[in-house]
PDB file of N, CA and C in Angstrom:
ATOM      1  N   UNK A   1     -24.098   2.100  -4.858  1.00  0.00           N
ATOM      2  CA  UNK A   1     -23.664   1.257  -3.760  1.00  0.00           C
ATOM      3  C   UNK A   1     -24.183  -0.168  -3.934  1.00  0.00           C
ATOM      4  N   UNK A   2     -25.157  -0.388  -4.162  1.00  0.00           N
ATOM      5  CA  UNK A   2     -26.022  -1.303  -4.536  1.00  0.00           C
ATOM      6  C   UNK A   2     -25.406  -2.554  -5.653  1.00  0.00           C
ATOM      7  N   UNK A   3     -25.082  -1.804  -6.710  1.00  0.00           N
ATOM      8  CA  UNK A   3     -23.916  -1.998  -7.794  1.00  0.00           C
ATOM      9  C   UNK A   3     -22.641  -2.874  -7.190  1.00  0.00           C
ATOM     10  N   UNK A   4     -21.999  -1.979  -6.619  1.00  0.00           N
ATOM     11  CA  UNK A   4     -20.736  -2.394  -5.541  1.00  0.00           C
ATOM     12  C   UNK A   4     -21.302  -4.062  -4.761  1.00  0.00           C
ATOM     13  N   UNK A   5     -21.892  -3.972  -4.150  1.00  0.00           N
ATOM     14  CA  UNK A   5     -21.815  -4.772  -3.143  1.00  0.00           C
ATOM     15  C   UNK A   5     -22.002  -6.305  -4.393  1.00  0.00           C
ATOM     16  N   UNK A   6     -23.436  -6.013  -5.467  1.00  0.00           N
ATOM     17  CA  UNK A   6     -23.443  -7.010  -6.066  1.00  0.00           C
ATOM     18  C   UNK A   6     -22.349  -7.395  -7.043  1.00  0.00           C
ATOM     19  N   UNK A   7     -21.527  -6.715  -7.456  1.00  0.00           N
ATOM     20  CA  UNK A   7     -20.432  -7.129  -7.925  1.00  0.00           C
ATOM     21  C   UNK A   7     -19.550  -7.938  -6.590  1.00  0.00           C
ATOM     22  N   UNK A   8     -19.726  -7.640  -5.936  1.00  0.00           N
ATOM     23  CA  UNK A   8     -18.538  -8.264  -4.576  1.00  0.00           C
ATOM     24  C   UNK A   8     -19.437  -9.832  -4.495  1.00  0.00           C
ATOM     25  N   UNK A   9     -20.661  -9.836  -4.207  1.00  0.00           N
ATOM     26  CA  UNK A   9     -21.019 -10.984  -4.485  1.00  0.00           C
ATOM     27  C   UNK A   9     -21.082 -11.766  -4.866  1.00  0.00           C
ATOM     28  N   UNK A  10     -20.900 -11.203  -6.495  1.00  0.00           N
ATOM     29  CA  UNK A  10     -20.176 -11.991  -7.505  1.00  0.00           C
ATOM     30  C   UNK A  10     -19.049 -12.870  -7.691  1.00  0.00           C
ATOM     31  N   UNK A  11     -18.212 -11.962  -7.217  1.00  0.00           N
ATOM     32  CA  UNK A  11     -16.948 -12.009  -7.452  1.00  0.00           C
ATOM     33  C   UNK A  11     -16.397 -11.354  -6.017  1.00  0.00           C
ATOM     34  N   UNK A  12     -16.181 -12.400  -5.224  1.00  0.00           N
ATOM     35  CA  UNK A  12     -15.551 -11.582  -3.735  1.00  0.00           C
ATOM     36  C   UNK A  12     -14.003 -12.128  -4.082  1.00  0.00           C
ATOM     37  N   UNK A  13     -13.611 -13.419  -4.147  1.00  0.00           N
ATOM     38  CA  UNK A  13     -11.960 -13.299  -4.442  1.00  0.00           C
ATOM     39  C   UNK A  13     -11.305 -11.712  -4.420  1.00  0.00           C
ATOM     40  N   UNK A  14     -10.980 -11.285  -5.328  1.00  0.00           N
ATOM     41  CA  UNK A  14     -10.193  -9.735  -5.345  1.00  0.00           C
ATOM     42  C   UNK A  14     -10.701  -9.167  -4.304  1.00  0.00           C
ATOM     43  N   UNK A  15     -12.277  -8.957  -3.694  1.00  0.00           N
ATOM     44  CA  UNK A  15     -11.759  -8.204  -2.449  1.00  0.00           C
ATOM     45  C   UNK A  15     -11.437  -8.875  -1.286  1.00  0.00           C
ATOM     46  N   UNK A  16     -11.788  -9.997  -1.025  1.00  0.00           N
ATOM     47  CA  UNK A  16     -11.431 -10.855   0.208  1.00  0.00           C
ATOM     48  C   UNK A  16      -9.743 -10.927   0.019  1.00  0.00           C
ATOM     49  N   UNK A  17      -9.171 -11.187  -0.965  1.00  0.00           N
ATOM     50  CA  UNK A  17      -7.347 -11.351  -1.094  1.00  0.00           C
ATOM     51  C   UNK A  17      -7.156  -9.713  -1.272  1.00  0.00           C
ATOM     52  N   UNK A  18      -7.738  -8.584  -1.129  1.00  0.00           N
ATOM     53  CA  UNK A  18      -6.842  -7.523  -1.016  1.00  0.00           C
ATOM     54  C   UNK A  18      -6.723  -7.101   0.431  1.00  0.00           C
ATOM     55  N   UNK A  19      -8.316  -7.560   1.028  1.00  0.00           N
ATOM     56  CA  UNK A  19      -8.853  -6.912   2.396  1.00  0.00           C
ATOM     57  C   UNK A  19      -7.541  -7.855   3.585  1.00  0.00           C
ATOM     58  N   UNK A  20      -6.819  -9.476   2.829  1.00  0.00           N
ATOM     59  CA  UNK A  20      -6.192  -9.987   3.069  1.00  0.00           C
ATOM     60  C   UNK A  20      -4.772  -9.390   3.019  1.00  0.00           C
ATOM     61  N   UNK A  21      -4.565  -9.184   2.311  1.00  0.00           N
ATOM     62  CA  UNK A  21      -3.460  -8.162   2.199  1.00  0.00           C
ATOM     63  C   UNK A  21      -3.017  -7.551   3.281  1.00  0.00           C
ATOM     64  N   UNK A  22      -3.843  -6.354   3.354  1.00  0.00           N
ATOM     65  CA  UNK A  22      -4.145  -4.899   4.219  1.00  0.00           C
ATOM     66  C   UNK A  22      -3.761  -5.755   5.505  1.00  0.00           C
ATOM     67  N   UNK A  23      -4.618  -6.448   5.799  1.00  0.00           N
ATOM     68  CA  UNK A  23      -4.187  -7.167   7.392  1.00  0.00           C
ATOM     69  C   UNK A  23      -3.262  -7.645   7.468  1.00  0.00           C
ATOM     70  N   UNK A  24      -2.216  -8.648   6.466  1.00  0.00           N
ATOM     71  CA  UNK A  24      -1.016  -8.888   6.837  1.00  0.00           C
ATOM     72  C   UNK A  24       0.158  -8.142   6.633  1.00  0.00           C
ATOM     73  N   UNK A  25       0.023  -7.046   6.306  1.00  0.00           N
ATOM     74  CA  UNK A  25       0.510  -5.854   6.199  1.00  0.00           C
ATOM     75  C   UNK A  25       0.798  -5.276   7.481  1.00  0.00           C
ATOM     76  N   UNK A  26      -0.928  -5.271   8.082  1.00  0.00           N
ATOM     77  CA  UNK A  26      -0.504  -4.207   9.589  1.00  0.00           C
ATOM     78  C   UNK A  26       0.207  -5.636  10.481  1.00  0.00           C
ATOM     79  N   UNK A  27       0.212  -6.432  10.571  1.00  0.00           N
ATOM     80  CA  UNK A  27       0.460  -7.523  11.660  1.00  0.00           C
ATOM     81  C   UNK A  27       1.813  -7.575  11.296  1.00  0.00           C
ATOM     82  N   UNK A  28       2.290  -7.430  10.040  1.00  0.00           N
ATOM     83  CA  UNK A  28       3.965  -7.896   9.734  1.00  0.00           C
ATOM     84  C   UNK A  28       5.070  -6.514  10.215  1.00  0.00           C
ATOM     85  N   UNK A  29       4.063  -5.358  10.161  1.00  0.00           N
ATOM     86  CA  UNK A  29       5.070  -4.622  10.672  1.00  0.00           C
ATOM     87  C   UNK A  29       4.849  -3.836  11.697  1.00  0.00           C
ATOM     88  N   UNK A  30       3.699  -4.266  12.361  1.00  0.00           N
ATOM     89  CA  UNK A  30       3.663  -3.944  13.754  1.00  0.00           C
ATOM     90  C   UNK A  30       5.001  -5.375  14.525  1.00  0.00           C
ATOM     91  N   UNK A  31       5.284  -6.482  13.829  1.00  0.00           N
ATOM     92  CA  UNK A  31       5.630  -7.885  14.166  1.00  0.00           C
ATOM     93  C   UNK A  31       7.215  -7.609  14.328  1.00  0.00           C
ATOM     94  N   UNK A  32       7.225  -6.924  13.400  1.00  0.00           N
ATOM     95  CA  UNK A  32       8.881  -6.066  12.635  1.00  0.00           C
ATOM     96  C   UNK A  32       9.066  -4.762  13.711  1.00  0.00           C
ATOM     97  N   UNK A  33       8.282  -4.557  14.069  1.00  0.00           N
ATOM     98  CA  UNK A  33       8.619  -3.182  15.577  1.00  0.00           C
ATOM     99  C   UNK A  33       9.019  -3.984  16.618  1.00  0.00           C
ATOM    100  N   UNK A  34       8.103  -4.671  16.860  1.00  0.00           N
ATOM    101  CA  UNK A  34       8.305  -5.585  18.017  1.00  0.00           C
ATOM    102  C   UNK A  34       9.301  -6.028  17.661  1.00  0.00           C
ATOM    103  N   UNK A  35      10.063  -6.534  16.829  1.00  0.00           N
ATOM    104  CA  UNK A  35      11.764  -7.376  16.924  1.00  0.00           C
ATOM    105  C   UNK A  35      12.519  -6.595  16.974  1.00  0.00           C
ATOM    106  N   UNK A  36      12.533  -5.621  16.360  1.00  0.00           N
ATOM    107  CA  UNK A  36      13.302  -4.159  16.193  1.00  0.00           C
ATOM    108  C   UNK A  36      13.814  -3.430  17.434  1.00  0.00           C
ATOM    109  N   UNK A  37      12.493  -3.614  18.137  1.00  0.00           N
ATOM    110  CA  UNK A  37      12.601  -2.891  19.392  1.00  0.00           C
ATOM    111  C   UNK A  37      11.865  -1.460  19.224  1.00  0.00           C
ATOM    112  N   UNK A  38      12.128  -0.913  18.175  1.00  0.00           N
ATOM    113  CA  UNK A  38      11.650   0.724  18.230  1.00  0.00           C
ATOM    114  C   UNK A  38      12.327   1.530  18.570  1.00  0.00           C
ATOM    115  N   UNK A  39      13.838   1.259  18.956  1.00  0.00           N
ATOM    116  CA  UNK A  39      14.681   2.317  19.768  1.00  0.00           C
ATOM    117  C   UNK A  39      14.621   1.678  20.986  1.00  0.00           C
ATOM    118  N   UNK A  40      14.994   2.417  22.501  1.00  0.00           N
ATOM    119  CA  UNK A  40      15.431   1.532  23.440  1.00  0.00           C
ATOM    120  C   UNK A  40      14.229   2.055  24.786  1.00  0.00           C
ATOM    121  N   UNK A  41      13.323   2.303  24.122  1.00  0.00           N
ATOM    122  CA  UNK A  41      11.748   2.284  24.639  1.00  0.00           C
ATOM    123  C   UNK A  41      11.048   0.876  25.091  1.00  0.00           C
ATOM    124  N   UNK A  42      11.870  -0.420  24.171  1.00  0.00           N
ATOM    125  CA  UNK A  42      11.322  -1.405  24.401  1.00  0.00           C
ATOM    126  C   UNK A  42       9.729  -1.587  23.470  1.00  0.00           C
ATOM    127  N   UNK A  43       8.835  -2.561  23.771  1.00  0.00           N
ATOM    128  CA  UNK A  43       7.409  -2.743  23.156  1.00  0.00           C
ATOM    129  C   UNK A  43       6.750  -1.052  23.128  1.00  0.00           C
ATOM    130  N   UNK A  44       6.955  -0.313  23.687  1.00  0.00           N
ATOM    131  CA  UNK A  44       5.558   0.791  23.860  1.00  0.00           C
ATOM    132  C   UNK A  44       6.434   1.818  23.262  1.00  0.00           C
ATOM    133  N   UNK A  45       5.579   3.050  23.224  1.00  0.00           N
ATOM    134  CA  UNK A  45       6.008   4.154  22.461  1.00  0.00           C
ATOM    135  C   UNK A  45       6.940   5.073  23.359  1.00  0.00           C
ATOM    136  N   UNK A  46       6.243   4.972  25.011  1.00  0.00           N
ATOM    137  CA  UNK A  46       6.945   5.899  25.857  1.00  0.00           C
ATOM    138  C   UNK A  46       7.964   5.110  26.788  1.00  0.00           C
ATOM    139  N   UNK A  47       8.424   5.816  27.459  1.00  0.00           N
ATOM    140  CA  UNK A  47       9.522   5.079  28.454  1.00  0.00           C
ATOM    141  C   UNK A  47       9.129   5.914  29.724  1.00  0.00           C
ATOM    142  N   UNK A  48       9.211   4.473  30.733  1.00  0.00           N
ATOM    143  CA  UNK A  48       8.703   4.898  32.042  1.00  0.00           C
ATOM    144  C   UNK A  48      10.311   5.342  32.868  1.00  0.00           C
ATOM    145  N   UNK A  49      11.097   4.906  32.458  1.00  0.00           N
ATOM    146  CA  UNK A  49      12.569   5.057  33.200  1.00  0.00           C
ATOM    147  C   UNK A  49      12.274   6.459  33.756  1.00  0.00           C
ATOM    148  N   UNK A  50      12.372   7.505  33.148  1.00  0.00           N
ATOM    149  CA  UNK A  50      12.951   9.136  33.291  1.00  0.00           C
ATOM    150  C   UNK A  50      11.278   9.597  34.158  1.00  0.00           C
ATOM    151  N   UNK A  51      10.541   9.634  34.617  1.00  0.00           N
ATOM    152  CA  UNK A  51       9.680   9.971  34.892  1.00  0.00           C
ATOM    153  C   UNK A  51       9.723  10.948  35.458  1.00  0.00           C
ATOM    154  N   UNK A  52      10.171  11.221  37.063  1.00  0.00           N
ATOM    155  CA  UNK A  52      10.627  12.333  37.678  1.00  0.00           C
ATOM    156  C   UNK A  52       9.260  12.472  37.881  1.00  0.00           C
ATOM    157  N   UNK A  53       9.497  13.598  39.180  1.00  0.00           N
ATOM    158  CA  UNK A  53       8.128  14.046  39.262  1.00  0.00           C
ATOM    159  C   UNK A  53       7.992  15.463  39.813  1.00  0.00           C
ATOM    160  N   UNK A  54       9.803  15.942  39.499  1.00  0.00           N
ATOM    161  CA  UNK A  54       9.956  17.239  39.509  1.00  0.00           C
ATOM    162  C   UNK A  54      10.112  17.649  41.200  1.00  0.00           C
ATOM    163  N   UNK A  55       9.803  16.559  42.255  1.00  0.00           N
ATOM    164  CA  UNK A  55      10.182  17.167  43.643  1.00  0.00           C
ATOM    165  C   UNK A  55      11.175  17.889  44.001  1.00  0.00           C
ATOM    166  N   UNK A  56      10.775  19.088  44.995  1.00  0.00           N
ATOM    167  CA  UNK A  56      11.878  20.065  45.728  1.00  0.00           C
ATOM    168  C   UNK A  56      12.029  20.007  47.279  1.00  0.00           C
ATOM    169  N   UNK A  57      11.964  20.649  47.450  1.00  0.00           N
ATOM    170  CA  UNK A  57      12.514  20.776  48.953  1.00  0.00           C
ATOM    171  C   UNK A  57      11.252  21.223  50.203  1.00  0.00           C
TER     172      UNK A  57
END
């Protein structure tokens, strides 16, 4: 471990531009849902429309 880290010290470029990566990765297609829509749920996963709450009589 020890090894690891002093190589990163060394030389952080490659991991700072991969760790760079990874993050614009999750932001571009969480970014790409959001335009998309996701189906007709809108922003969130669930839909409040249908809720019901099962009342009877």
């Amino acid at each position: 471990m020890r090894e690891l880290l002093d190589l990163i010290r060394a030389n952080p470029w490659p991991f700072g531009a991969g760790l760079l990566v990874v993050i614009l990765m999750i932001i571009a297609e969480n970014f790409g849902r959001g335009i998309q829509g996701g189906g007709d749920a809108g922003w969130g996963d669930f839909s409040e429309g249908d809720a019901g709450d099962g009342g009877g009589d």
